[in-house]
N, C-alpha and C. Protein backbone atom coordinates (compact mmCIF):
# COMPACT_ATOMS: atom_id res chain seq x y z
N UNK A 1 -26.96 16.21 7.35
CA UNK A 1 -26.92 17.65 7.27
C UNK A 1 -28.26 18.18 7.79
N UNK A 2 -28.12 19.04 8.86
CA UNK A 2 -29.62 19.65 9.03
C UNK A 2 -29.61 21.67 9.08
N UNK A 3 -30.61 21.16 8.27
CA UNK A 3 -30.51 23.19 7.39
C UNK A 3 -31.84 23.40 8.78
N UNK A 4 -31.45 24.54 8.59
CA UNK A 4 -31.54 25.77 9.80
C UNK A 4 -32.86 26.56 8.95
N UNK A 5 -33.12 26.47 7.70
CA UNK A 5 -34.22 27.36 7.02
C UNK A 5 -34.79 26.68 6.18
N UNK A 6 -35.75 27.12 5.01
CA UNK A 6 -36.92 26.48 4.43
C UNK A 6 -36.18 26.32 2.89
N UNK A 7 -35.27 27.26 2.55
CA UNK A 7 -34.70 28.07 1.18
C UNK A 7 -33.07 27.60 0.85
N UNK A 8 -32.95 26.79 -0.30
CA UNK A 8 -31.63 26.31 -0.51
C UNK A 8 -31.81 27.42 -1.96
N UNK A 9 -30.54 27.51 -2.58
CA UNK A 9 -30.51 28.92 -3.40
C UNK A 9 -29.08 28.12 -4.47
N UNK A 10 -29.22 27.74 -5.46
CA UNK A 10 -28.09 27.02 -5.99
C UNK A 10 -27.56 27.49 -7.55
N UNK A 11 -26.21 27.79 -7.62
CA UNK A 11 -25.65 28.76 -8.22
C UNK A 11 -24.66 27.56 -9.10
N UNK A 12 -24.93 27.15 -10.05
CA UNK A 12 -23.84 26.31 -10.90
C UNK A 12 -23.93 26.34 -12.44
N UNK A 13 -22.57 26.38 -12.50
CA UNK A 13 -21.73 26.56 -13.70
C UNK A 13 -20.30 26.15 -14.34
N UNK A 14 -20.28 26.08 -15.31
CA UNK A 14 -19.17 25.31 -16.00
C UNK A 14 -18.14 27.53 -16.31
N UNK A 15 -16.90 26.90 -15.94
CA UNK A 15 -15.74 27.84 -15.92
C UNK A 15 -14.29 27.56 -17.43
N UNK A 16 -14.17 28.76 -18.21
CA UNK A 16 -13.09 28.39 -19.00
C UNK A 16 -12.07 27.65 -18.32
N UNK A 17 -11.70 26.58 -18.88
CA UNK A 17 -10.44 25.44 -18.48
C UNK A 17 -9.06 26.83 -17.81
N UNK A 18 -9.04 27.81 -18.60
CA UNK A 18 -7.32 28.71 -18.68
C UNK A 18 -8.19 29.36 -17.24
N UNK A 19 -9.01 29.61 -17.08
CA UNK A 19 -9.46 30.36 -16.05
C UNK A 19 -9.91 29.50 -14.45
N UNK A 20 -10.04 28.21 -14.17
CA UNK A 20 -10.21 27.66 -13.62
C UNK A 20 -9.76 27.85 -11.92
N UNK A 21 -8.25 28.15 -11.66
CA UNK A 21 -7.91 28.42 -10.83
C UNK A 21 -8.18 29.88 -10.37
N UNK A 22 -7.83 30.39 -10.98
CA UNK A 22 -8.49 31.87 -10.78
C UNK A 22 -10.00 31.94 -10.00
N UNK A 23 -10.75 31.11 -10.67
CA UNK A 23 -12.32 31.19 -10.55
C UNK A 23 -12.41 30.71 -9.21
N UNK A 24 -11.85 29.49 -8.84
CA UNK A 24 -11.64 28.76 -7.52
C UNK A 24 -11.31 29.36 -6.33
N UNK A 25 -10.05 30.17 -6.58
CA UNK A 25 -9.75 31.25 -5.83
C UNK A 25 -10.79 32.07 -5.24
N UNK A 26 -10.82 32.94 -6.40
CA UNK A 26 -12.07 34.14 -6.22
C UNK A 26 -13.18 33.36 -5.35
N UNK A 27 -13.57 32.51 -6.01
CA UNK A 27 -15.13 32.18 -5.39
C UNK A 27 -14.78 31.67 -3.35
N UNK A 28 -14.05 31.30 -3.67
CA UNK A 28 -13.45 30.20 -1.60
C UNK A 28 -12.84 31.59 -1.02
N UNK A 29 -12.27 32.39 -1.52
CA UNK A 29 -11.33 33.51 -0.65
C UNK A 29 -12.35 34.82 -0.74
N UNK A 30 -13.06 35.37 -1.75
CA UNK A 30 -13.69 36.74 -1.94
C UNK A 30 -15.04 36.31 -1.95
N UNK A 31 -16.06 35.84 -2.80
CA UNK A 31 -17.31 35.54 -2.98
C UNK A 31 -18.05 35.13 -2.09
N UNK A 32 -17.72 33.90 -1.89
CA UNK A 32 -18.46 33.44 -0.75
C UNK A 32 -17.93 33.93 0.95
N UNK A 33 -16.98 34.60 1.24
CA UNK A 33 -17.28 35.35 2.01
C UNK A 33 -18.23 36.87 2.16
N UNK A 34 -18.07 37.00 1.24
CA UNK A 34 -18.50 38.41 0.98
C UNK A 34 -20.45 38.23 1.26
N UNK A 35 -20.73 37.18 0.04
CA UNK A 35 -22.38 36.61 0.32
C UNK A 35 -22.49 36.32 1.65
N UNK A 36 -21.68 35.28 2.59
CA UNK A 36 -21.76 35.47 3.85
C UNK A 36 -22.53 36.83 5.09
N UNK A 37 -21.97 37.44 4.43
CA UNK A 37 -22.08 38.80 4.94
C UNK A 37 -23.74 39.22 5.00
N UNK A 38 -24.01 38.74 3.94
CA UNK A 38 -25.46 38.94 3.63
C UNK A 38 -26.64 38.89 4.43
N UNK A 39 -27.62 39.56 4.83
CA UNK A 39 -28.66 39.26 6.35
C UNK A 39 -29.40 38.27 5.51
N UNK A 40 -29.08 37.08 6.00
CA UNK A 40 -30.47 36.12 5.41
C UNK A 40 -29.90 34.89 5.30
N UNK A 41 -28.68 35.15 4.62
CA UNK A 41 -27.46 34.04 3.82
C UNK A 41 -27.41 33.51 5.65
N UNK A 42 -27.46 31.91 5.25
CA UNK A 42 -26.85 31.25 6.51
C UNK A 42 -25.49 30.11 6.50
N UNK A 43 -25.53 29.90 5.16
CA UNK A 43 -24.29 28.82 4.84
C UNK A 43 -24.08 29.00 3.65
N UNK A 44 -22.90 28.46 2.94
CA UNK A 44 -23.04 28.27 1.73
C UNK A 44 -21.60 27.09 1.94
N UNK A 45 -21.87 26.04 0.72
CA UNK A 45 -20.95 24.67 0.41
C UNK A 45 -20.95 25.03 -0.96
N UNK A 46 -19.78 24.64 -1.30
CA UNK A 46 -19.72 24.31 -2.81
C UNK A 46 -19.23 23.22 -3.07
N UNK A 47 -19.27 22.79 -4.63
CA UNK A 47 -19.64 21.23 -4.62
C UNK A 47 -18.70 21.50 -6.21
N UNK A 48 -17.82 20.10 -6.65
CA UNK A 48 -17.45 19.81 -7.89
C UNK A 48 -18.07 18.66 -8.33
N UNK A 49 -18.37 18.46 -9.33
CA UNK A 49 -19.84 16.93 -9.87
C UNK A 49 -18.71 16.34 -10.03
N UNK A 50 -18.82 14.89 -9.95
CA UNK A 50 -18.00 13.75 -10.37
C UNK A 50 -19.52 12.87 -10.40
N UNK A 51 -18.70 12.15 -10.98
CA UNK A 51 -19.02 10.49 -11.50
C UNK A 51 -19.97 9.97 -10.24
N UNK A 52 -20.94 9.22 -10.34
CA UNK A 52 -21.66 8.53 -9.41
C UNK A 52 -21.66 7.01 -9.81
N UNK A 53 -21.50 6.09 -8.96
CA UNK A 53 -21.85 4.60 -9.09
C UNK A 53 -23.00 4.50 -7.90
N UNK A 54 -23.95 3.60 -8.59
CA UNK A 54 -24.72 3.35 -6.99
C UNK A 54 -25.88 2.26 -7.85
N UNK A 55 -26.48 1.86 -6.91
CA UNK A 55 -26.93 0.49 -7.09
C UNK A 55 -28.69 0.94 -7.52
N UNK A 56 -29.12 0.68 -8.07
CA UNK A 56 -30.56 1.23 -8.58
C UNK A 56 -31.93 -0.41 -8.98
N UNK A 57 -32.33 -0.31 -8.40
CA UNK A 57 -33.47 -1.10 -8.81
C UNK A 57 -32.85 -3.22 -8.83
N UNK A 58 -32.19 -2.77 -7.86
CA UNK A 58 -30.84 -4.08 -7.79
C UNK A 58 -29.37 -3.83 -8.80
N UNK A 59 -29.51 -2.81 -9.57
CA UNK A 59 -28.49 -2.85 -10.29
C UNK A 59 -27.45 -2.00 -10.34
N UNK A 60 -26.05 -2.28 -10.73
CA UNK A 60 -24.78 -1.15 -10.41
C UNK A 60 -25.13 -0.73 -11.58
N UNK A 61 -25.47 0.98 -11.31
CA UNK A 61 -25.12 1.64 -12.47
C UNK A 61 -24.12 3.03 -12.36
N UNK A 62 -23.10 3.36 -13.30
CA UNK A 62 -22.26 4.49 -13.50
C UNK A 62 -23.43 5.37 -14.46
N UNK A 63 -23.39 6.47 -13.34
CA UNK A 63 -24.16 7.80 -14.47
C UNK A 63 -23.29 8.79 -14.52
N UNK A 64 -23.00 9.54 -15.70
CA UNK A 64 -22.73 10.31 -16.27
C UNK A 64 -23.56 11.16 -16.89
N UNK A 65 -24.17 12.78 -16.15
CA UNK A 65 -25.12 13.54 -16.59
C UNK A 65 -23.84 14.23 -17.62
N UNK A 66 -24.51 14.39 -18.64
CA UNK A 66 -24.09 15.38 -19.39
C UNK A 66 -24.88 17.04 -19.79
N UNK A 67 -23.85 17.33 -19.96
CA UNK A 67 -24.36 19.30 -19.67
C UNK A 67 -24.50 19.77 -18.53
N UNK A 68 -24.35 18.98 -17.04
CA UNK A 68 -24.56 19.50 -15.73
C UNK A 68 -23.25 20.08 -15.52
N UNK A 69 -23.59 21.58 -14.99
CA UNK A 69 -22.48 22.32 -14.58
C UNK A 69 -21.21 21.76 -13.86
N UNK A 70 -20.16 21.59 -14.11
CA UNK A 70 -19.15 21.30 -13.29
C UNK A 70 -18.72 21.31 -11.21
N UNK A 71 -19.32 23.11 -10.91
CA UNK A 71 -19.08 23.57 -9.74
C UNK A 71 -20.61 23.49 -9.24
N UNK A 72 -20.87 23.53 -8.27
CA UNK A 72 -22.22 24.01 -7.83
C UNK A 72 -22.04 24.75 -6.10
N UNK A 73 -22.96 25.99 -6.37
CA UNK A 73 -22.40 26.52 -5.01
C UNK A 73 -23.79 26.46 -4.23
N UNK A 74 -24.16 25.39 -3.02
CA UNK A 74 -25.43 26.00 -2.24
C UNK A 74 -25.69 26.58 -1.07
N UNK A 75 -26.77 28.07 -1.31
CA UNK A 75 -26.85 28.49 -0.09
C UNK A 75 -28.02 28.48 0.54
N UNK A 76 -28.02 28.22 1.68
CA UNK A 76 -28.99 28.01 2.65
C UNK A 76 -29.32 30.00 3.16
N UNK A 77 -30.51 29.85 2.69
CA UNK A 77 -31.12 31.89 2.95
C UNK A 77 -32.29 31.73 3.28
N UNK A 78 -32.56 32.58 4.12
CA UNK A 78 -34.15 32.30 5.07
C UNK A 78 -35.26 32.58 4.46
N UNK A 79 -35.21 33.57 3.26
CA UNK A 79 -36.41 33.72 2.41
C UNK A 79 -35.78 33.99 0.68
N UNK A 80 -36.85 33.71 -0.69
CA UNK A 80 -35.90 34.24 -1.40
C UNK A 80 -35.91 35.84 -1.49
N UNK A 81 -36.32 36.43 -0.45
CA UNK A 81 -36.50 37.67 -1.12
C UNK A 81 -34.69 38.39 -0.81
N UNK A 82 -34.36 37.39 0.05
CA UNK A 82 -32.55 37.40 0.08
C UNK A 82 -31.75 37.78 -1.41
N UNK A 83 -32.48 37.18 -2.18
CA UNK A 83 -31.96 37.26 -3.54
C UNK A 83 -31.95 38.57 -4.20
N UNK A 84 -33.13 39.10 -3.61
CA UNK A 84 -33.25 40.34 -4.49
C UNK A 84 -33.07 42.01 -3.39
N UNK A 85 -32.14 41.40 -2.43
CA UNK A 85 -32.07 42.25 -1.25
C UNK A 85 -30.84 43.28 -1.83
N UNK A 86 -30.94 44.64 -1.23
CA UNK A 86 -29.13 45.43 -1.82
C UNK A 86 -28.40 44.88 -1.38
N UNK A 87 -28.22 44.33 -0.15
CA UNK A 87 -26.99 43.53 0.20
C UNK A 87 -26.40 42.39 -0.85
N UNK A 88 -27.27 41.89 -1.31
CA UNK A 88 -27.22 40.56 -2.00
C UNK A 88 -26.03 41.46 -3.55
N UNK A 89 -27.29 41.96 -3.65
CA UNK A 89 -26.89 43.00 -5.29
C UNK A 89 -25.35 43.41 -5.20
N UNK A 90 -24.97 44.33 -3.82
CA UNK A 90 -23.86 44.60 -3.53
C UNK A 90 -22.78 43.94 -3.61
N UNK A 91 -23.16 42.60 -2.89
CA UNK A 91 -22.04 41.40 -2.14
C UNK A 91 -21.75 40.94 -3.71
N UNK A 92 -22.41 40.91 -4.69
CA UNK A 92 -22.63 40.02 -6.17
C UNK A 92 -21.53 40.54 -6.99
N UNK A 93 -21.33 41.98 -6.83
CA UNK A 93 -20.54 42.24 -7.54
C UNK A 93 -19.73 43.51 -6.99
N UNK A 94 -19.22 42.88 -6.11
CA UNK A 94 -17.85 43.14 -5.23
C UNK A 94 -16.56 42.31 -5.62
N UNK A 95 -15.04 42.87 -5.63
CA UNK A 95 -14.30 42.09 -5.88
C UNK A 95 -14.13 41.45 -6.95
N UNK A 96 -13.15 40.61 -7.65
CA UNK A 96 -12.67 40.34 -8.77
C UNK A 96 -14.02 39.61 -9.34
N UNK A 97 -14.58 39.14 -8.52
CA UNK A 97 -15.78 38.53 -9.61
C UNK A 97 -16.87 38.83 -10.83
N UNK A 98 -17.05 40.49 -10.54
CA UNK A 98 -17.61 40.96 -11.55
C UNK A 98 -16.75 41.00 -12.87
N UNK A 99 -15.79 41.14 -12.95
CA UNK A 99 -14.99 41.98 -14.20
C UNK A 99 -13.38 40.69 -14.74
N UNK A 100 -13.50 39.94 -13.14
CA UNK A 100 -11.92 38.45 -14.03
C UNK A 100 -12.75 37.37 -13.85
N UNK A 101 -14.10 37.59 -13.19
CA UNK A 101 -14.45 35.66 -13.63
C UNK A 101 -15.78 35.95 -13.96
N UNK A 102 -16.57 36.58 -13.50
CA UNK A 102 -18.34 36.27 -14.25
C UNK A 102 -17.95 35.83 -15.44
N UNK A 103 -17.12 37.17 -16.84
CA UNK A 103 -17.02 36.80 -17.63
C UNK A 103 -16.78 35.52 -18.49
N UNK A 104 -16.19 34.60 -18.06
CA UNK A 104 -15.55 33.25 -18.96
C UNK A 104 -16.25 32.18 -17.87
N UNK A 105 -17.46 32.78 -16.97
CA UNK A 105 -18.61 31.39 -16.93
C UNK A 105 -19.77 31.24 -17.67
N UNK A 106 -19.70 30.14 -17.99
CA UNK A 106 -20.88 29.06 -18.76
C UNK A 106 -21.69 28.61 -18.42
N UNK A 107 -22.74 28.07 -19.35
CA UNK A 107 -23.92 26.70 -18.79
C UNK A 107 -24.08 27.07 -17.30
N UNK A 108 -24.43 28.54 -17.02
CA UNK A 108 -25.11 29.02 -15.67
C UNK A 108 -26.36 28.58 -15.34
N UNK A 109 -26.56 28.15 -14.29
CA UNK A 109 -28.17 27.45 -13.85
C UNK A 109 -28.25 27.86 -11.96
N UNK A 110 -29.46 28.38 -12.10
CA UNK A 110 -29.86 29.20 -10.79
C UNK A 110 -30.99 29.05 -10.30
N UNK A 111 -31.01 28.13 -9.72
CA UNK A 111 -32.64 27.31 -9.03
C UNK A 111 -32.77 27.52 -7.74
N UNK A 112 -33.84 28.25 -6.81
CA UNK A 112 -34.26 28.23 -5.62
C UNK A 112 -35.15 27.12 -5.31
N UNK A 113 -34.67 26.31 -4.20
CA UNK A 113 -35.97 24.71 -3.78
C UNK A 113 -36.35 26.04 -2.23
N UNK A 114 -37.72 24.84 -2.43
CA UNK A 114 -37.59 25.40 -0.91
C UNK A 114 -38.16 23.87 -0.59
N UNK A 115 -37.80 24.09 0.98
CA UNK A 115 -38.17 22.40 1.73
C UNK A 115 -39.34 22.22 2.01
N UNK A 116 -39.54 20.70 1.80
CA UNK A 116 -41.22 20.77 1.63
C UNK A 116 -41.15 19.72 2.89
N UNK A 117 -40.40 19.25 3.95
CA UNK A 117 -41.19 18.68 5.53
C UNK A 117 -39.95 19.72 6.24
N UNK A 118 -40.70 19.66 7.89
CA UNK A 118 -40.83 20.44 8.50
C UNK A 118 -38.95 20.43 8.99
């Protein structure tokens, strides 16, 4: 994968089980197009956690983080001041997401990296 900017922007959270599809929806058809839209926003992937096996220090190990959000959405944005732009504010709470899904998400975690080689 090669990112285009300095600023990954990562949005994850655990969703009520009854609400799940709904949330899925919203976020792939309305949300993340809408952030798209955004001057700054250059990609965004979203991600479901599963299970990892992988070999560590010679050894197979299965990890299982517990409490890590279920979904994770990341976007690639050229500065963070993207975050705190009106567009951003706007795009956030447009469409069913403010009022049928913010509500019944959980264990929200919202970390900006930025890349540290060139």
């Amino acid at each position: 994968m090669s990112f285009q900017t300095k600023y990954l922007f990562s949005a994850a959270m655990d969703v009520e089980p009854d609400k799940d599809a709904l949330f899925n929806e919203v976020y792939d058809q309305e949300h993340v197009p809408l952030l798209l839209t955004v001057p700054g926003v250059v990609a965004v992937a979203r991600f479901r956690k599963q299970e990892v096996t992988l070999v560590v220090g010679g050894e197979r190990k299965t990890i299982v983080v517990e409490n890590e959000p279920t979904y994770n959405a990341l976007y690639e944005i050229e500065s963070p001041e993207v975050l705190v732009s009106d567009a951003w504010a706007k795009a956030v709470d447009q469409g069913r997401w403010p009022g049928q899904v913010r509500p019944f998400t959980k264990n929200r975690r919202h970390v900006l990296y930025r890349k540290l080689l060139p």
